[in-house]
N, C-alpha and C. Protein backbone atom coordinates (compact mmCIF):
# COMPACT_ATOMS: atom_id res chain seq x y z
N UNK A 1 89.86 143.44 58.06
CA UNK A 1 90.58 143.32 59.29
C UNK A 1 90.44 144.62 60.07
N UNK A 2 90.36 144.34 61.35
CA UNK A 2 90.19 145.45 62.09
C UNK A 2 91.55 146.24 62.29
N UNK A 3 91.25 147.66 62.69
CA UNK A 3 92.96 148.25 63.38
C UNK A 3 92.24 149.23 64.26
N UNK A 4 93.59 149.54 65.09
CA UNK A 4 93.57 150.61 65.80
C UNK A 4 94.44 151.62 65.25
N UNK A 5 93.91 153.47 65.17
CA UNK A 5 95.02 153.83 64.49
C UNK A 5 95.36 154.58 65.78
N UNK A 6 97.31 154.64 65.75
CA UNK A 6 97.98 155.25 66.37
C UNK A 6 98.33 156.72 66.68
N UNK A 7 98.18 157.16 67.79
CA UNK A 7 97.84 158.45 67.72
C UNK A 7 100.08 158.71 68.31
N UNK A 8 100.91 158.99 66.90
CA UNK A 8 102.15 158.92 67.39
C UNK A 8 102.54 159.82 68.02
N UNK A 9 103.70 159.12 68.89
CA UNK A 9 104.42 159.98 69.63
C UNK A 9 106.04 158.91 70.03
N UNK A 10 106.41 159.95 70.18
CA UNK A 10 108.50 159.36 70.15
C UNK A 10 108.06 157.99 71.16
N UNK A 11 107.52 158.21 72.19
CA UNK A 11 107.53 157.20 73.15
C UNK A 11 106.68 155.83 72.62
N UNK A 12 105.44 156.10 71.79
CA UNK A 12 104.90 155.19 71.28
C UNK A 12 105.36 154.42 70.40
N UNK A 13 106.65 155.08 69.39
CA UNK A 13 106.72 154.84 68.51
C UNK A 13 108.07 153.41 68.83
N UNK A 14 108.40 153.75 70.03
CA UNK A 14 109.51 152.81 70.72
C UNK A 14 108.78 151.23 71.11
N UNK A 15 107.66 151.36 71.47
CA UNK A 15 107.09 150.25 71.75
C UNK A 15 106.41 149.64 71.11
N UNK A 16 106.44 149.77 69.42
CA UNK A 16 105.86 149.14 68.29
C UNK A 16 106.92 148.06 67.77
N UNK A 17 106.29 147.12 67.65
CA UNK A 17 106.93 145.46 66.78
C UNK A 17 106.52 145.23 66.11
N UNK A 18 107.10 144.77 64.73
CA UNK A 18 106.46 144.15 63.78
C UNK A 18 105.66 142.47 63.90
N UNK A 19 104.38 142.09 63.31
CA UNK A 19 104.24 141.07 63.01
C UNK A 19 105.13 140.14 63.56
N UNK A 20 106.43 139.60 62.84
CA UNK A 20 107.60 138.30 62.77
C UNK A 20 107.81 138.72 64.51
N UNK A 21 108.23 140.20 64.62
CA UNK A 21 108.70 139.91 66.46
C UNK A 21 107.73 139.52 67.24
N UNK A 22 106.68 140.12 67.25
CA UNK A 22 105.62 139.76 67.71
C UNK A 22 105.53 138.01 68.20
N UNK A 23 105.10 137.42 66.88
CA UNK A 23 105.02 135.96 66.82
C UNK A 23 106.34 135.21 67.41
N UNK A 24 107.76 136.05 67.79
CA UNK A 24 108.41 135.54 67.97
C UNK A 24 108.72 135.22 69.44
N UNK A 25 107.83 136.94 69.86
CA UNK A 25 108.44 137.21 71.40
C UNK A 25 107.05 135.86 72.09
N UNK A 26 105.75 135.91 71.64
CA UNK A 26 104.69 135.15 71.89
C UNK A 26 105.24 133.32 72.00
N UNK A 27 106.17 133.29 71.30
CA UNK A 27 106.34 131.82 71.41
C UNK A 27 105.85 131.09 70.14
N UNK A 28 105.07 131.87 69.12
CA UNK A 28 103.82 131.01 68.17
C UNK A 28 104.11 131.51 66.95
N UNK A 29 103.72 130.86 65.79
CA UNK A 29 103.86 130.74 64.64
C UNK A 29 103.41 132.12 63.86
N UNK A 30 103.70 132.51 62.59
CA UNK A 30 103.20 133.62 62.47
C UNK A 30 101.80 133.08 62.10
N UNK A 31 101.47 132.00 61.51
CA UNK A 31 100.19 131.40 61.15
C UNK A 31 99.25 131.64 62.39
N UNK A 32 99.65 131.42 63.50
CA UNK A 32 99.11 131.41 64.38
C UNK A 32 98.72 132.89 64.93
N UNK A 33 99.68 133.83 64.90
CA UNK A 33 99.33 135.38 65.05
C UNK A 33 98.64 135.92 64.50
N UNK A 34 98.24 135.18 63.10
CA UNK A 34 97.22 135.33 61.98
C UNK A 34 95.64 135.05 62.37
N UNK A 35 96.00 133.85 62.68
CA UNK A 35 94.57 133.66 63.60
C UNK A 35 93.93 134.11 64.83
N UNK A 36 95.22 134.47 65.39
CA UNK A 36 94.37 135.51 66.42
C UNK A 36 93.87 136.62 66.12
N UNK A 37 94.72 137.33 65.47
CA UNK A 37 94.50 138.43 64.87
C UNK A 37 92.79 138.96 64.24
N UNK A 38 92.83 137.58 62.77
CA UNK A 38 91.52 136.98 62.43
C UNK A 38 90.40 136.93 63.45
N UNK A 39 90.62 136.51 64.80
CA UNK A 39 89.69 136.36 65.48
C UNK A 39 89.32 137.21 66.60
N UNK A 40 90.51 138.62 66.73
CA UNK A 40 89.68 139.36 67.33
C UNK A 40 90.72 139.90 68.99
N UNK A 41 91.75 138.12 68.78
CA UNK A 41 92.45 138.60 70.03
C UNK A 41 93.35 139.60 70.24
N UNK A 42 93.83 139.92 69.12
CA UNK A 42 94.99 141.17 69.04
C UNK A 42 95.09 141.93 68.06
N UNK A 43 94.72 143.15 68.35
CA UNK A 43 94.80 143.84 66.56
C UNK A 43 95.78 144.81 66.68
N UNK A 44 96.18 145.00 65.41
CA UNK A 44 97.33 145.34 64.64
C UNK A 44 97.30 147.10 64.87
N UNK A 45 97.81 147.69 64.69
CA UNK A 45 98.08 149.14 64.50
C UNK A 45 98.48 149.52 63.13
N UNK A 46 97.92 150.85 62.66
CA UNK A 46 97.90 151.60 61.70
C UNK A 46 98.34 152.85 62.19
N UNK A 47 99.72 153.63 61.36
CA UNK A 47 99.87 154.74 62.03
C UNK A 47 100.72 155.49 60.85
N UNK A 48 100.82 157.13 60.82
CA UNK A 48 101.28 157.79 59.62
C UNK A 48 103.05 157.34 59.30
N UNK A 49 103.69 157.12 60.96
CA UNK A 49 105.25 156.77 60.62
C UNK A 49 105.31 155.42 59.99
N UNK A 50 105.02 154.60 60.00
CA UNK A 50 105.25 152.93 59.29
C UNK A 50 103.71 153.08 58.45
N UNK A 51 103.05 153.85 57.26
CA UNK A 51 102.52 153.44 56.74
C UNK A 51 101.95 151.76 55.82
N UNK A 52 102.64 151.40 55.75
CA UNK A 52 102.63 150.14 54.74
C UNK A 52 103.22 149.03 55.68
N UNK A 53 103.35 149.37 56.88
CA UNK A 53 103.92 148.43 57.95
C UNK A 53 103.06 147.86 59.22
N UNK A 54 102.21 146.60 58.96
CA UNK A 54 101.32 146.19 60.23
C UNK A 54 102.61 145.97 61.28
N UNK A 55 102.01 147.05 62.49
CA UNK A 55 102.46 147.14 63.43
C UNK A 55 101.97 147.06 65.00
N UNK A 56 102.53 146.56 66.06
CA UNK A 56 101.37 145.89 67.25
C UNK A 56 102.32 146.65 68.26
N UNK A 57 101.62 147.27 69.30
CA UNK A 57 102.26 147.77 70.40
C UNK A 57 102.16 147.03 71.50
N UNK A 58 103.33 147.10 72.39
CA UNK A 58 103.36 146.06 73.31
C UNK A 58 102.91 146.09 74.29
N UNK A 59 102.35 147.24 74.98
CA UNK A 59 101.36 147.45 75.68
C UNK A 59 100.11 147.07 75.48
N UNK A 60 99.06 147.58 74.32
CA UNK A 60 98.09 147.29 74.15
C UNK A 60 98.20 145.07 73.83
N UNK A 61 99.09 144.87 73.46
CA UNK A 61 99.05 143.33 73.23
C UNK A 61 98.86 142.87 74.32
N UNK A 62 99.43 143.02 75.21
CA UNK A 62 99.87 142.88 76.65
C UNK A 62 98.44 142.62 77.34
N UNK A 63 97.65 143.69 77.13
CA UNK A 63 96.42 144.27 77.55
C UNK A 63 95.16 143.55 76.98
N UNK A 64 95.71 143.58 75.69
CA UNK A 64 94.51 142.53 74.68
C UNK A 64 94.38 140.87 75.07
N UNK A 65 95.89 140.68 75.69
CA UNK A 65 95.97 139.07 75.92
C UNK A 65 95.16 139.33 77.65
N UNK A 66 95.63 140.28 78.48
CA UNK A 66 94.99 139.85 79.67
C UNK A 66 93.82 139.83 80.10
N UNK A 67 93.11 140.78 78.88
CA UNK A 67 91.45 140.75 79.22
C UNK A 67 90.84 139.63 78.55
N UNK A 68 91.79 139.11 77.73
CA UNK A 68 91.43 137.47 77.19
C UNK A 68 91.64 136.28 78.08
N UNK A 69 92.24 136.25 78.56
CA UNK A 69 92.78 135.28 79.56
C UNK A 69 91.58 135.64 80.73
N UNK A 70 91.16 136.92 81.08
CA UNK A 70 90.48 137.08 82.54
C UNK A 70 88.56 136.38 81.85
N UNK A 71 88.36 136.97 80.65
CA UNK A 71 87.25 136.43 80.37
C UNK A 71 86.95 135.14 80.06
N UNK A 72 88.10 134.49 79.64
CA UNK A 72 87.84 133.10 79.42
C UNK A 72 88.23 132.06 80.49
N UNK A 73 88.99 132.30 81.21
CA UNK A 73 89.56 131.68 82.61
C UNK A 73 88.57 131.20 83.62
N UNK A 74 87.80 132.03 83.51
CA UNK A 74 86.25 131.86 83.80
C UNK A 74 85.36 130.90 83.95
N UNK A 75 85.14 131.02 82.29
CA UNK A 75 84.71 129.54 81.62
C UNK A 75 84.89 128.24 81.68
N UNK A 76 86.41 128.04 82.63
CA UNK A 76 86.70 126.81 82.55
C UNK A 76 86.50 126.38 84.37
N UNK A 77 85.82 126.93 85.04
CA UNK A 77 85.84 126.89 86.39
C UNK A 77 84.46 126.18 86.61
């Protein structure tokens, strides 16, 4: 699985969610966060404060979903 690692800071560290919120704030299953994940649409964060804790920032998610949406939106035109 891919990651991005987190370069921390107090402010960054405010806008990290776990996994379950994640899938929760999205509307979708965690099965389903799994598969995106799997496939590339949103990857997870790695960082020294939550070692052992997959963690997703809500910015970069934010960011990961809109350049997904702009490239594929496309496709259906």
């Amino acid at each position: 699985m891919k990651y991005k690692v987190l370069q921390t800071t107090s402010e960054k560290i405010k806008k990290l969610i776990s996994r379950v919120r994640l899938a929760k704030m999205l509307g979708i299953t965690r099965q389903t966060l799994t598969a995106w994940i799997n496939k590339g649409f949103i990857t997870p964060l790695k960082s020294n404060y939550l070692p052992n804790v997959e963690t997703f920032s809500t910015d970069a998610v934010l960011e990961e979903l809109r350049k997904y949406k702009s490239e594929h939106s496309e496709e259906h035109i």
